[in-house]
N, C-alpha and C. Protein backbone atom coordinates (compact mmCIF):
# COMPACT_ATOMS: atom_id res chain seq x y z
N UNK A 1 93.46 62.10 131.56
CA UNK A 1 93.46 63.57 131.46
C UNK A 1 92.55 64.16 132.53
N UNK A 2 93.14 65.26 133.16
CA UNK A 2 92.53 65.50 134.58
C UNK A 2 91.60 66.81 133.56
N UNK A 3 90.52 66.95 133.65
CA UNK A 3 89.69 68.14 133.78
C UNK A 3 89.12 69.39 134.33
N UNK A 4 89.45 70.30 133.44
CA UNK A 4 89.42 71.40 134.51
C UNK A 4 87.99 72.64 135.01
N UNK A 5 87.91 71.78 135.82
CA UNK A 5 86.38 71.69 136.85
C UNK A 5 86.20 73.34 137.16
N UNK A 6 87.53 74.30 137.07
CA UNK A 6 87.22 75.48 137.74
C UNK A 6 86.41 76.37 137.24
N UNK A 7 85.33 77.33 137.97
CA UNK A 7 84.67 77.91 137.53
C UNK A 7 85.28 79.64 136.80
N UNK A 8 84.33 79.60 136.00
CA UNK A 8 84.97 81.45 135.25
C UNK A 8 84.26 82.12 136.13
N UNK A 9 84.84 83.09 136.50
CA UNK A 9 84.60 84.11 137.66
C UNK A 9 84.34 85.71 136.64
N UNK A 10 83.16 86.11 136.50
CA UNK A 10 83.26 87.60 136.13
C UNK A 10 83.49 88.24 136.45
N UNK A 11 84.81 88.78 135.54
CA UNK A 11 85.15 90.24 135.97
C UNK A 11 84.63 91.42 136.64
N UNK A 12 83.15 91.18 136.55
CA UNK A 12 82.36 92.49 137.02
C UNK A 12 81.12 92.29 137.65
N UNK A 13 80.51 92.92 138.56
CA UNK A 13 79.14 92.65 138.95
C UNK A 13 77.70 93.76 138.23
N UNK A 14 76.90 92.67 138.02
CA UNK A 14 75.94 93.96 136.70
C UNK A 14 74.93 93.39 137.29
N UNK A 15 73.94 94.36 137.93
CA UNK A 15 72.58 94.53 138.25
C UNK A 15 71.78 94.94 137.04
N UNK A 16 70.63 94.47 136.53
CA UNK A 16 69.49 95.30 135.49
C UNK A 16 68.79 95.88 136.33
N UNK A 17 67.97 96.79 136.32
CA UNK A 17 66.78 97.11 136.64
C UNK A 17 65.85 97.49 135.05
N UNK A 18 65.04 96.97 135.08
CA UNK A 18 63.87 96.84 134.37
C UNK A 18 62.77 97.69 135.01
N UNK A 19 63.12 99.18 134.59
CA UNK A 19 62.41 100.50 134.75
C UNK A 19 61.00 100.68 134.39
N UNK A 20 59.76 101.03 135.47
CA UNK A 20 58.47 100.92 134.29
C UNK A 20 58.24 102.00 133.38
N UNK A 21 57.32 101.60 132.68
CA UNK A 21 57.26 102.66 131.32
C UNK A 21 56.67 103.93 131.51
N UNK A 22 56.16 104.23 132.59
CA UNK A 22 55.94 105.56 132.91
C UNK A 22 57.21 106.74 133.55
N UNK A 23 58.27 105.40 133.71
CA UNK A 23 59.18 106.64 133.75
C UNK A 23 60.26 106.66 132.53
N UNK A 24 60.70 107.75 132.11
CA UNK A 24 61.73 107.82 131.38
C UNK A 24 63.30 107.79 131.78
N UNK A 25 64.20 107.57 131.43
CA UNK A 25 65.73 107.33 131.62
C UNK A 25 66.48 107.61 130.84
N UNK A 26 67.64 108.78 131.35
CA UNK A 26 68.86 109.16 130.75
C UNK A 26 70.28 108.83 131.62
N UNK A 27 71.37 108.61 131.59
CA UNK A 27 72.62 108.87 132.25
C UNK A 27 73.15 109.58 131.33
N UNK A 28 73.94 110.59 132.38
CA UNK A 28 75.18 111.45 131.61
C UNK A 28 76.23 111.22 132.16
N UNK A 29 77.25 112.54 131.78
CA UNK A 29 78.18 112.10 132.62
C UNK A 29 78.19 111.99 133.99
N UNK A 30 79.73 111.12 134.38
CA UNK A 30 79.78 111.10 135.84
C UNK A 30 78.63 109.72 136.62
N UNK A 31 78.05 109.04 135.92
CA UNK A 31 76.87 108.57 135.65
C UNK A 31 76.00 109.14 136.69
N UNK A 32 75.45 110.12 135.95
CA UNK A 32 74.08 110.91 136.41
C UNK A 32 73.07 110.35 136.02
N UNK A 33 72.54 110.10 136.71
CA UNK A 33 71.17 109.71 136.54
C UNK A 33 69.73 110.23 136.64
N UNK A 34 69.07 110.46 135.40
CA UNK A 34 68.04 111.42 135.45
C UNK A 34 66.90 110.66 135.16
N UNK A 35 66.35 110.79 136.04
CA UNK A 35 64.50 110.21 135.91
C UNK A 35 63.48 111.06 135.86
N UNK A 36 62.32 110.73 135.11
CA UNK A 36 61.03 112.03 134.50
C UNK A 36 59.63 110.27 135.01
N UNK A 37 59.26 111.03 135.75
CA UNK A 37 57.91 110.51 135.94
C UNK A 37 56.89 111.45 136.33
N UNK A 38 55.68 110.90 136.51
CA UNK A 38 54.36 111.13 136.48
C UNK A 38 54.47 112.62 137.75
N UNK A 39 55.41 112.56 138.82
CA UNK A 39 55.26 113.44 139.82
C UNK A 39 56.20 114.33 139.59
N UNK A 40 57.13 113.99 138.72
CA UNK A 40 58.55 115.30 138.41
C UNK A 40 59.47 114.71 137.67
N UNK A 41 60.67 115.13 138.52
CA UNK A 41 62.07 114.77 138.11
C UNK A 41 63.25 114.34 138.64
N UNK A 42 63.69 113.48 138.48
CA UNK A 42 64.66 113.27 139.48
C UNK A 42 66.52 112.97 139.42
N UNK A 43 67.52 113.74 139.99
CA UNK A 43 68.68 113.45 139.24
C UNK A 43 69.50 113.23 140.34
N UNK A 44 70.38 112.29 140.24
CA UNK A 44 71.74 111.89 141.25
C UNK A 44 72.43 111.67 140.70
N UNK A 45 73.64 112.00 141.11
CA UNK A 45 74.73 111.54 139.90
C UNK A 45 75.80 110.24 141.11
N UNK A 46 76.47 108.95 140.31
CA UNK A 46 76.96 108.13 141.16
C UNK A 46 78.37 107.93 141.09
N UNK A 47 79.15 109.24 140.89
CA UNK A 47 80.19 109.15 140.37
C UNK A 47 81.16 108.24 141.33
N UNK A 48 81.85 107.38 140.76
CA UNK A 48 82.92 106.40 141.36
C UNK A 48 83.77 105.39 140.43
N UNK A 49 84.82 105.23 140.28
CA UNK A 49 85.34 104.70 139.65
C UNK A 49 85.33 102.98 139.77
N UNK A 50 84.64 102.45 140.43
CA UNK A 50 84.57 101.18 140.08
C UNK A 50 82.84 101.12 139.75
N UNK A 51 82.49 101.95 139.40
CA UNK A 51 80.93 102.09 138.94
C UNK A 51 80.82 102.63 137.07
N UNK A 52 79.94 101.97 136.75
CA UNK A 52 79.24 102.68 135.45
C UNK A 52 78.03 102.23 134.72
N UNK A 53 77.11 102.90 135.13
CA UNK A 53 76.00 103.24 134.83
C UNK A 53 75.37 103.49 133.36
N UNK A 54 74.64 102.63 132.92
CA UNK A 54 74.37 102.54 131.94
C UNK A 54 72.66 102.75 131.23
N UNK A 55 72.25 103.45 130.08
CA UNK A 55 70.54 102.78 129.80
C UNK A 55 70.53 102.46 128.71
N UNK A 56 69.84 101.59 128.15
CA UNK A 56 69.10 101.13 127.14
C UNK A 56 67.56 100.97 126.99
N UNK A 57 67.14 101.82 126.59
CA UNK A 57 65.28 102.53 126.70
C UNK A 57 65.41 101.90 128.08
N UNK A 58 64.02 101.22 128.30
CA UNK A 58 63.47 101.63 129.71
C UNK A 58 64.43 100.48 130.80
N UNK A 59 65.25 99.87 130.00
CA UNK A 59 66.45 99.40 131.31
C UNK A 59 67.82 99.72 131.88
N UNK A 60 68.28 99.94 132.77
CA UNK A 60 68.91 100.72 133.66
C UNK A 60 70.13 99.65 134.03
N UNK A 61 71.18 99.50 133.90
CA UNK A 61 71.95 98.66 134.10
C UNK A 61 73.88 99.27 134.95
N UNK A 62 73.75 98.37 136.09
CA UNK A 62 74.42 99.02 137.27
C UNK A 62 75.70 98.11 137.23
N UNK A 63 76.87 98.69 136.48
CA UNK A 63 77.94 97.28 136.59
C UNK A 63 79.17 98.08 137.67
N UNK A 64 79.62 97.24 138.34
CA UNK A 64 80.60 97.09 139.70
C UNK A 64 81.99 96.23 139.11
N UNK A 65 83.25 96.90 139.00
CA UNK A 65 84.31 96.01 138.57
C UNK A 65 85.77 96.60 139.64
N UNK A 66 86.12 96.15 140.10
CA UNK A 66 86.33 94.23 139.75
C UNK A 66 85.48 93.94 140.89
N UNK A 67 85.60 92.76 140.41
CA UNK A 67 84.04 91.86 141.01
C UNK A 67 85.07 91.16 142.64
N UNK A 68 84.39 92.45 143.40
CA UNK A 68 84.70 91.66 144.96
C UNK A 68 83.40 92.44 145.66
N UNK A 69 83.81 92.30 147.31
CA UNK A 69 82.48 92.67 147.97
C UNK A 69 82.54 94.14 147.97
N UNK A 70 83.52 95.06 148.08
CA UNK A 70 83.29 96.71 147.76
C UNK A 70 82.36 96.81 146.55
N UNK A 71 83.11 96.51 145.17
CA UNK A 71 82.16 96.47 144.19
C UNK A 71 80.81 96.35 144.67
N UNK A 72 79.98 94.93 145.11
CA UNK A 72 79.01 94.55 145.29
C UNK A 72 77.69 95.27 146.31
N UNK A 73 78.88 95.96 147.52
CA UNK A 73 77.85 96.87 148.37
C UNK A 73 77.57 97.93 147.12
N UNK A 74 78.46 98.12 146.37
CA UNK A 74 78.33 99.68 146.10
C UNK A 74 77.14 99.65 144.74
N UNK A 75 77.53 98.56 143.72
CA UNK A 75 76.15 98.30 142.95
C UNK A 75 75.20 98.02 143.92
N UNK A 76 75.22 97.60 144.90
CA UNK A 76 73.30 96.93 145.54
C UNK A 76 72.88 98.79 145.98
N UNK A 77 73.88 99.74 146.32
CA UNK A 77 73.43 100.76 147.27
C UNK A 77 73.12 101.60 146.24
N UNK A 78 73.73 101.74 144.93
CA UNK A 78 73.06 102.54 144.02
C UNK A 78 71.69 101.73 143.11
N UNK A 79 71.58 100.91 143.19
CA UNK A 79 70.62 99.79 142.83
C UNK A 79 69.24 100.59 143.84
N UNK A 80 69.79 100.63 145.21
CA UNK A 80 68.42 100.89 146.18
C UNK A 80 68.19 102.37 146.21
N UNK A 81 69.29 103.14 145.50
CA UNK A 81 69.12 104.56 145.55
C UNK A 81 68.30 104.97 144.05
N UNK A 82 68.69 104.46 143.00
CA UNK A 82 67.26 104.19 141.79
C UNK A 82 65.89 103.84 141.74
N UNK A 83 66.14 102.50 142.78
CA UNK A 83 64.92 101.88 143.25
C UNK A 83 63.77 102.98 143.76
N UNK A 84 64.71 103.58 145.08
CA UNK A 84 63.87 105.09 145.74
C UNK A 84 63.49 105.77 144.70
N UNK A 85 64.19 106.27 143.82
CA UNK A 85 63.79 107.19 142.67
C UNK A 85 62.63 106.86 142.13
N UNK A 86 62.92 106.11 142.10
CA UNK A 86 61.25 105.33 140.82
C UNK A 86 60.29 105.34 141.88
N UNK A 87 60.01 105.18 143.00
CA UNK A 87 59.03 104.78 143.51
C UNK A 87 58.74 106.08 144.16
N UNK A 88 59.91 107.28 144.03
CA UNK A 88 59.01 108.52 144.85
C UNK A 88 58.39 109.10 143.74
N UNK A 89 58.91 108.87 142.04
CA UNK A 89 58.71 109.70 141.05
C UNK A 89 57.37 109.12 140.71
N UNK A 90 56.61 107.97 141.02
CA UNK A 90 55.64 107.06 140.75
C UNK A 90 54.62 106.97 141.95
N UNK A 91 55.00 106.76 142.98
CA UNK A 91 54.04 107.20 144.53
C UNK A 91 54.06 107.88 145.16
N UNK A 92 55.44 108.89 145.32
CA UNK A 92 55.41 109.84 146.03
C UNK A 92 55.66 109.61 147.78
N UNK A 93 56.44 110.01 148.43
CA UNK A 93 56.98 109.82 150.22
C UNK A 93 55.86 110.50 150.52
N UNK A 94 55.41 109.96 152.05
CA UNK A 94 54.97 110.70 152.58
C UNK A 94 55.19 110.28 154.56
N UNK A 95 55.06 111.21 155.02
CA UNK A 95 55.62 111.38 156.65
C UNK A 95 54.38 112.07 157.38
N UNK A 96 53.92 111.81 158.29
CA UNK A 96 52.74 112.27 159.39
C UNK A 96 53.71 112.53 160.20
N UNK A 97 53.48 113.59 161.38
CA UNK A 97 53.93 113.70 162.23
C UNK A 97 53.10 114.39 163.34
N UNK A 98 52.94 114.37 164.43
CA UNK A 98 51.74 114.83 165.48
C UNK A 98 52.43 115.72 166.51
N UNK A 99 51.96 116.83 166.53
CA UNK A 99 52.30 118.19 168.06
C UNK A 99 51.76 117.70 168.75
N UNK A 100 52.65 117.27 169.84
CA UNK A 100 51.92 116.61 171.61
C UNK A 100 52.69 118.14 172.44
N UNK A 101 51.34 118.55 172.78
CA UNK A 101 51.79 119.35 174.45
C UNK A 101 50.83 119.20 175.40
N UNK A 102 50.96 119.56 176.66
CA UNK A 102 50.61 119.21 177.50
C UNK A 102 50.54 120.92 179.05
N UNK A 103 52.01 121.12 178.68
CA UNK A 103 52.34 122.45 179.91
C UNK A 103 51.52 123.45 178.93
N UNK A 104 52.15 124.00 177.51
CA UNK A 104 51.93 125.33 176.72
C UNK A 104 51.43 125.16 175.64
N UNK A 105 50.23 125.44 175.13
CA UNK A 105 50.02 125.31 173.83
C UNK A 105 51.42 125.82 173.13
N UNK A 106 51.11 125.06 172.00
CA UNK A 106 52.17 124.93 170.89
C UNK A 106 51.46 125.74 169.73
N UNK A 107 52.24 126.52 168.38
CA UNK A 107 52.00 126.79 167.85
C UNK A 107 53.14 126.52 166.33
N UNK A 108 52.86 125.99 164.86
CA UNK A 108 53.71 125.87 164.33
C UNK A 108 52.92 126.23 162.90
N UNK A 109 54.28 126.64 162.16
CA UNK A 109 53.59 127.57 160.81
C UNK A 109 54.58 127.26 159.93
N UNK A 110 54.67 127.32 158.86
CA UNK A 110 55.63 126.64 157.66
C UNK A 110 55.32 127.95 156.64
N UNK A 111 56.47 128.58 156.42
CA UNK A 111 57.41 129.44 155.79
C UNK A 111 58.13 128.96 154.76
N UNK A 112 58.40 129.84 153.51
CA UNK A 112 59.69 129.42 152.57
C UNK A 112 60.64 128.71 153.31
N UNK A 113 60.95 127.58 153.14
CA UNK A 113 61.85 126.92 153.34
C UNK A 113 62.49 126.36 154.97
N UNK A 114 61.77 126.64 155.71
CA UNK A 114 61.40 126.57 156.96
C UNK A 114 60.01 126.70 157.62
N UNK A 115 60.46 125.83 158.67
CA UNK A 115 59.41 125.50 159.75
C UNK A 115 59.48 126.06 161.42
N UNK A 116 58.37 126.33 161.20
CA UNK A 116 58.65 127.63 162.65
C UNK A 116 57.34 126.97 163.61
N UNK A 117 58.56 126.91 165.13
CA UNK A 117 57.86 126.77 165.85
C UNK A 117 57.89 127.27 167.01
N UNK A 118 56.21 128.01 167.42
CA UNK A 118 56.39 128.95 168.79
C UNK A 118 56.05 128.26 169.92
N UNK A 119 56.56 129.34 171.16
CA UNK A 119 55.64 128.68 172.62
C UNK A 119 56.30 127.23 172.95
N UNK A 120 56.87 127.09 172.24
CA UNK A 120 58.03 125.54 172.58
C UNK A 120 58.38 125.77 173.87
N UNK A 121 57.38 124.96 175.25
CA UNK A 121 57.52 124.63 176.44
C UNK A 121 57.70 126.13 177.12
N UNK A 122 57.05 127.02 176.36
CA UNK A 122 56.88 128.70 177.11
C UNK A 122 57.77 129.28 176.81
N UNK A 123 58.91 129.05 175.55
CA UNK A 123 60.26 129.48 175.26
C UNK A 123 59.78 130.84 174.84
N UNK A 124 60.85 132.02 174.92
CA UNK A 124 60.12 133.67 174.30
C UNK A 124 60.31 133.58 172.58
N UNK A 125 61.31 132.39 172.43
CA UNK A 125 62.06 132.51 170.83
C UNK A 125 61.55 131.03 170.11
N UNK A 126 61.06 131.43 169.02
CA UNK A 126 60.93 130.24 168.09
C UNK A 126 61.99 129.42 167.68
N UNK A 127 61.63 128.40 167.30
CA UNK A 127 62.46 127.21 167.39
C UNK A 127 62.11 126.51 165.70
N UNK A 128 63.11 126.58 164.62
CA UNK A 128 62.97 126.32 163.69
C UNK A 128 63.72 124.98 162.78
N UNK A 129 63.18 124.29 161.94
CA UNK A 129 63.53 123.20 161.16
C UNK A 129 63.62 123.52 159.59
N UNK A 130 64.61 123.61 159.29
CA UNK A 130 65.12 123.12 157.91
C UNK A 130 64.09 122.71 156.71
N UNK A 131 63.35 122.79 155.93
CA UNK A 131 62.61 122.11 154.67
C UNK A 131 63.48 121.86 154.43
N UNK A 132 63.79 120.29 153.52
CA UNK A 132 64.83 120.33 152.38
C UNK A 132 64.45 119.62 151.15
N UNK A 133 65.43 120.22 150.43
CA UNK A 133 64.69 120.03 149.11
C UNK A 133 63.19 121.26 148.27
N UNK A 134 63.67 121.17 147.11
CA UNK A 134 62.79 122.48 146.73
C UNK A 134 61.29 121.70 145.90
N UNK A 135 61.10 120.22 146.09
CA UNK A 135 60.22 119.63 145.93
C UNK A 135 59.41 119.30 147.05
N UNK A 136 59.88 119.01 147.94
CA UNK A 136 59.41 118.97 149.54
C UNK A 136 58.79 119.91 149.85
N UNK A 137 57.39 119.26 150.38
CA UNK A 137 55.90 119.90 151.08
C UNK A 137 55.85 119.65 152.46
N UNK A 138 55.74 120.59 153.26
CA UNK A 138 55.39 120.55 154.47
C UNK A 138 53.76 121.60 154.38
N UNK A 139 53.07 120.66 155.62
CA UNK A 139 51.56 120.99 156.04
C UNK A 139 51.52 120.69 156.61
N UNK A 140 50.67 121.99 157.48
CA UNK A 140 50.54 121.87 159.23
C UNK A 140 48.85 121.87 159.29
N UNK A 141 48.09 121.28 159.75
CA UNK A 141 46.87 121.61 160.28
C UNK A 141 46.81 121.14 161.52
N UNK A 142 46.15 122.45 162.37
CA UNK A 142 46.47 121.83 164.19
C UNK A 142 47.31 121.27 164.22
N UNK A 143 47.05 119.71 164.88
CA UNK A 143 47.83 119.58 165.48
C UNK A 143 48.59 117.75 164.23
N UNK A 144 48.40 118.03 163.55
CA UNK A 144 48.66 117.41 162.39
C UNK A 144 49.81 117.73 161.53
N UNK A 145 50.93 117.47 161.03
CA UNK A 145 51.73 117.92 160.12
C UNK A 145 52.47 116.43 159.00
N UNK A 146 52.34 116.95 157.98
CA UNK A 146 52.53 116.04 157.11
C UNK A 146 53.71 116.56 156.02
N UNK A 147 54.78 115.98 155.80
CA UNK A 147 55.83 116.01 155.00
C UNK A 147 55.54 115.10 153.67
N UNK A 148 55.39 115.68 152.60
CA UNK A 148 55.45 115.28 151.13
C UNK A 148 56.47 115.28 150.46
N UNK A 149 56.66 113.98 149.40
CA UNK A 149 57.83 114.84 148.42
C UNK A 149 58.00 113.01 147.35
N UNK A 150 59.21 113.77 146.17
CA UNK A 150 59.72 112.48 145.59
C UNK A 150 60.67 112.03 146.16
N UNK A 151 61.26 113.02 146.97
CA UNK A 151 62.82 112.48 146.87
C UNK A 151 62.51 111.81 148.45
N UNK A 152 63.03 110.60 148.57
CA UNK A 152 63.15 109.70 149.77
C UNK A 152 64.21 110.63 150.90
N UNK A 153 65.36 110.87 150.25
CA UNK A 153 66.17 111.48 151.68
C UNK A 153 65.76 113.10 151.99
N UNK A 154 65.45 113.93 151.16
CA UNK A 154 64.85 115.15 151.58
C UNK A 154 63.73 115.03 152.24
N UNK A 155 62.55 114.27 152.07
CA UNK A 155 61.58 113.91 152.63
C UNK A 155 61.84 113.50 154.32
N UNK A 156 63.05 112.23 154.46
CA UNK A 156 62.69 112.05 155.86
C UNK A 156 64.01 112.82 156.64
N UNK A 157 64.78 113.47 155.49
CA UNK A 157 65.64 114.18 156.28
C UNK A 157 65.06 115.71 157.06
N UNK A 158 63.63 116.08 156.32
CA UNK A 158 62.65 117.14 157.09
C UNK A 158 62.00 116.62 157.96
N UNK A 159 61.21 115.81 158.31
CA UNK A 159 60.98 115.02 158.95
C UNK A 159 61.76 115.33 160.00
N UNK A 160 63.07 114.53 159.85
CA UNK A 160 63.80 114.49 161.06
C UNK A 160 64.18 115.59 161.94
N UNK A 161 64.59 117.07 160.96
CA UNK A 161 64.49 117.88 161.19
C UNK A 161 63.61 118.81 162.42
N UNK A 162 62.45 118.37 161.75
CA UNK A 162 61.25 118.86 162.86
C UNK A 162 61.05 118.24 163.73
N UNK A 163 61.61 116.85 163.89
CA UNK A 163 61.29 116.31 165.21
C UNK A 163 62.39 116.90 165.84
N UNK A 164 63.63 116.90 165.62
CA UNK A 164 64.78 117.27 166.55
C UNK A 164 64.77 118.68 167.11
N UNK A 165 64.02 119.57 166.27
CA UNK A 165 64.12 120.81 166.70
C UNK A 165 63.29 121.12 167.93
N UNK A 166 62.10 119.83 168.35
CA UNK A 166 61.70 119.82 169.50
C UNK A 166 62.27 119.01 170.64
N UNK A 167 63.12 118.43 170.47
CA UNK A 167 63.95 117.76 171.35
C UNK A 167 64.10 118.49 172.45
N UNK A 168 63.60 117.68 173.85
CA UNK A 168 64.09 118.37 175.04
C UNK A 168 65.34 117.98 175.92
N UNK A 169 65.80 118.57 176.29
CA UNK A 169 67.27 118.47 177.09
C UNK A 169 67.11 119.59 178.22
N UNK A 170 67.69 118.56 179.16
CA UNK A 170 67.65 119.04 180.81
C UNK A 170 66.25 118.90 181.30
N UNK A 171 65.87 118.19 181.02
CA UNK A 171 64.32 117.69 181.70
C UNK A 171 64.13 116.66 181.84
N UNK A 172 63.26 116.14 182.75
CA UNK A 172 62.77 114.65 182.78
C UNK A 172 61.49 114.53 181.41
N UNK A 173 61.71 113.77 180.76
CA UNK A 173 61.54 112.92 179.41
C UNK A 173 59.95 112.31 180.11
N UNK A 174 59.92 112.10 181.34
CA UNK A 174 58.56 111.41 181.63
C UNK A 174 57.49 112.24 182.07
N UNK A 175 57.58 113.75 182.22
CA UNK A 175 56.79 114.68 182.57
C UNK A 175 56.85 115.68 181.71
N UNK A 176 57.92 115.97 180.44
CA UNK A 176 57.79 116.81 179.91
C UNK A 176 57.90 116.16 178.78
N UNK A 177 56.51 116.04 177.90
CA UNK A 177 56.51 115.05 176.32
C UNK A 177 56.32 115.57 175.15
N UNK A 178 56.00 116.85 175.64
CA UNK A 178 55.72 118.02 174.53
C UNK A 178 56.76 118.07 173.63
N UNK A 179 56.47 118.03 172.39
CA UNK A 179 57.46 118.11 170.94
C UNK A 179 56.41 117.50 169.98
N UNK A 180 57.02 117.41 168.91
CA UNK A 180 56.55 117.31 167.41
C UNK A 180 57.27 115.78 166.98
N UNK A 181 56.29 114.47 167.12
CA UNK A 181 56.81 113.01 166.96
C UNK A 181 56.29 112.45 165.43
N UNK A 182 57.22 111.81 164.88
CA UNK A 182 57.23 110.81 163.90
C UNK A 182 55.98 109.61 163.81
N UNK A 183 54.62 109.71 163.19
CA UNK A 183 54.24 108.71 163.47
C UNK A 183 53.87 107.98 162.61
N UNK A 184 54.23 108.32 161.32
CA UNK A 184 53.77 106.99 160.38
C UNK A 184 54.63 107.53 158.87
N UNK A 185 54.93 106.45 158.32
CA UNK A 185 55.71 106.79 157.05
C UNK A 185 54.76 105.88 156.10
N UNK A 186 54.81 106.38 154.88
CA UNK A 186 54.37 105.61 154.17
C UNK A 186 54.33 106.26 152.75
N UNK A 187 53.39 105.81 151.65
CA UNK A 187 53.24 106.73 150.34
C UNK A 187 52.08 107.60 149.87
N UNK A 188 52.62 108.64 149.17
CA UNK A 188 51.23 109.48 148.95
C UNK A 188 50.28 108.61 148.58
N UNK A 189 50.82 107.56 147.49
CA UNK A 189 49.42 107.00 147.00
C UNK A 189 49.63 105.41 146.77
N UNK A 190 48.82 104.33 146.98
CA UNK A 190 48.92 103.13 147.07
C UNK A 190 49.98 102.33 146.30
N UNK A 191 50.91 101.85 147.22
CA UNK A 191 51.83 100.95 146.02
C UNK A 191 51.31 99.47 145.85
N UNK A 192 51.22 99.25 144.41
CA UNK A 192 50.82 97.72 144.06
C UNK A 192 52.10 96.81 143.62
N UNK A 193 52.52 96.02 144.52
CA UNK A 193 53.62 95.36 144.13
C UNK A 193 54.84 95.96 144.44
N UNK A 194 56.29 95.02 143.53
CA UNK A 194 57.02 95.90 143.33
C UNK A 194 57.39 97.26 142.46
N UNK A 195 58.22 97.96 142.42
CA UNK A 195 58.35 98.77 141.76
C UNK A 195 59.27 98.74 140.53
N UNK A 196 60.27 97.90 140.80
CA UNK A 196 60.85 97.48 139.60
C UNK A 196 61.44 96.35 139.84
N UNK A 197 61.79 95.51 138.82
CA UNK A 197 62.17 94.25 138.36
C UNK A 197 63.90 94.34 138.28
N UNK A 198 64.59 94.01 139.27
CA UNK A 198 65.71 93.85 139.14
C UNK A 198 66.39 92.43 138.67
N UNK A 199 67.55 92.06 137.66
CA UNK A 199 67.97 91.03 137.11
C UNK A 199 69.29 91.41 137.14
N UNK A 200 70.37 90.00 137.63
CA UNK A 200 71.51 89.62 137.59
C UNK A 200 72.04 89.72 135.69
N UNK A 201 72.93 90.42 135.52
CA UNK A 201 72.99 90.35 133.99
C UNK A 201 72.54 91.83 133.24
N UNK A 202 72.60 92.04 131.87
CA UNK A 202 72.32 93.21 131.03
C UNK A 202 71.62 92.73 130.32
N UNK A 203 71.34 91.34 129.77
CA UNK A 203 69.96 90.93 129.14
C UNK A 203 68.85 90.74 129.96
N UNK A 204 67.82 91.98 129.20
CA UNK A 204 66.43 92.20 129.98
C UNK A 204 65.22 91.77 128.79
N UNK A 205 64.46 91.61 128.71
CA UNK A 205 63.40 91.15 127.84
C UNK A 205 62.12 91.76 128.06
């Protein structure tokens, strides 16, 4: 009698995350996902039909069906988009960024929801960047500016913002360096470890 050696293949791919206890967890519909920690609140929703999103108190469980590699990017990418959540709602983003001029003093000031910047290379008209997000902090001192926030893509999507809005075009790049540069990313406040405990499976302990 020949034996049959083949393996069972699951139907589905299921990530845990094992959430810490300082944050809380709901999904609704659409699987929305709502997180409450120590710095706010946080909600995305992951709507897709080979996705569904699940909690059970503080674990978070990400299943992908049918089990091929679409499935699998798409649980790992909402897996790393939770991951962000927890760790901005728990440490908080944070972005430095430094005013280099050299020809014109520079001048820059942060407004509702925008960032204003004058004297950009002797220009007569200010030159402005986007805030995004209504949790997102921007602070300017001199020549110092620092972007705060929970949310990971509003955070470096301002960021990016303000650097591009100094972007020069039609100049030589090696004599004219003046703009507003990216120089360090990191978190408001010290991360110890990881942030959460991810497991293959829906049994968490």
């Amino acid at each position: 009698m020949v034996k049959n050696t083949s393996k069972v293949v699951p139907v589905a791919i299921v990530l845990t995350l094992k959430v810490p206890s300082e944050i809380t967890v709901s999904v609704g519909k659409g699987n929305t996902v709502t997180l409450k920690g120590p710095k706010g609140t946080l909600e995305k929703s992951f709507k897709n039909y080979r996705l569904n999103v699940t909690a059970s108190g503080n674990n978070l469980t990400v299943e992908g069906s049918p089990n091929n590699r679409k499935s699998m990017v798409l649980v790992k990418s909402t897996v790393a988009h939770i991951r962000n959540m927890i760790e901005g709602l728990i440490y908080g983003y944070r972005i430095e960024l430094k005013v280099v001029y050299s020809h014109f003093p520079m001048s820059v000031t942060v407004e509702k929801g925008k960032f204003t910047i004058k004297n950009f290379l002797g220009e007569k008209f200010p030159r402005h960047a986007k805030i995004i997000g209504a949790a997102t902090k921007v602070e300017a001192k001199g020549q110092e500016v620092t972007v705060t926030g929970t949310n990971k893509e509003d955070v470096g999507q301002t960021a990016t913002n303000i650097e591009q809005a100094t972007k020069v075009r039609k100049k030589d790049i090696r004599r004219f360096q003046d703009g507003i540069y990216i120089v360090a990313r990191n978190n408001m406040q010290e991360r110890k470890g990881p942030v959460v405990e991810i497991i293959r499976g829906k049994d968490v302990q």
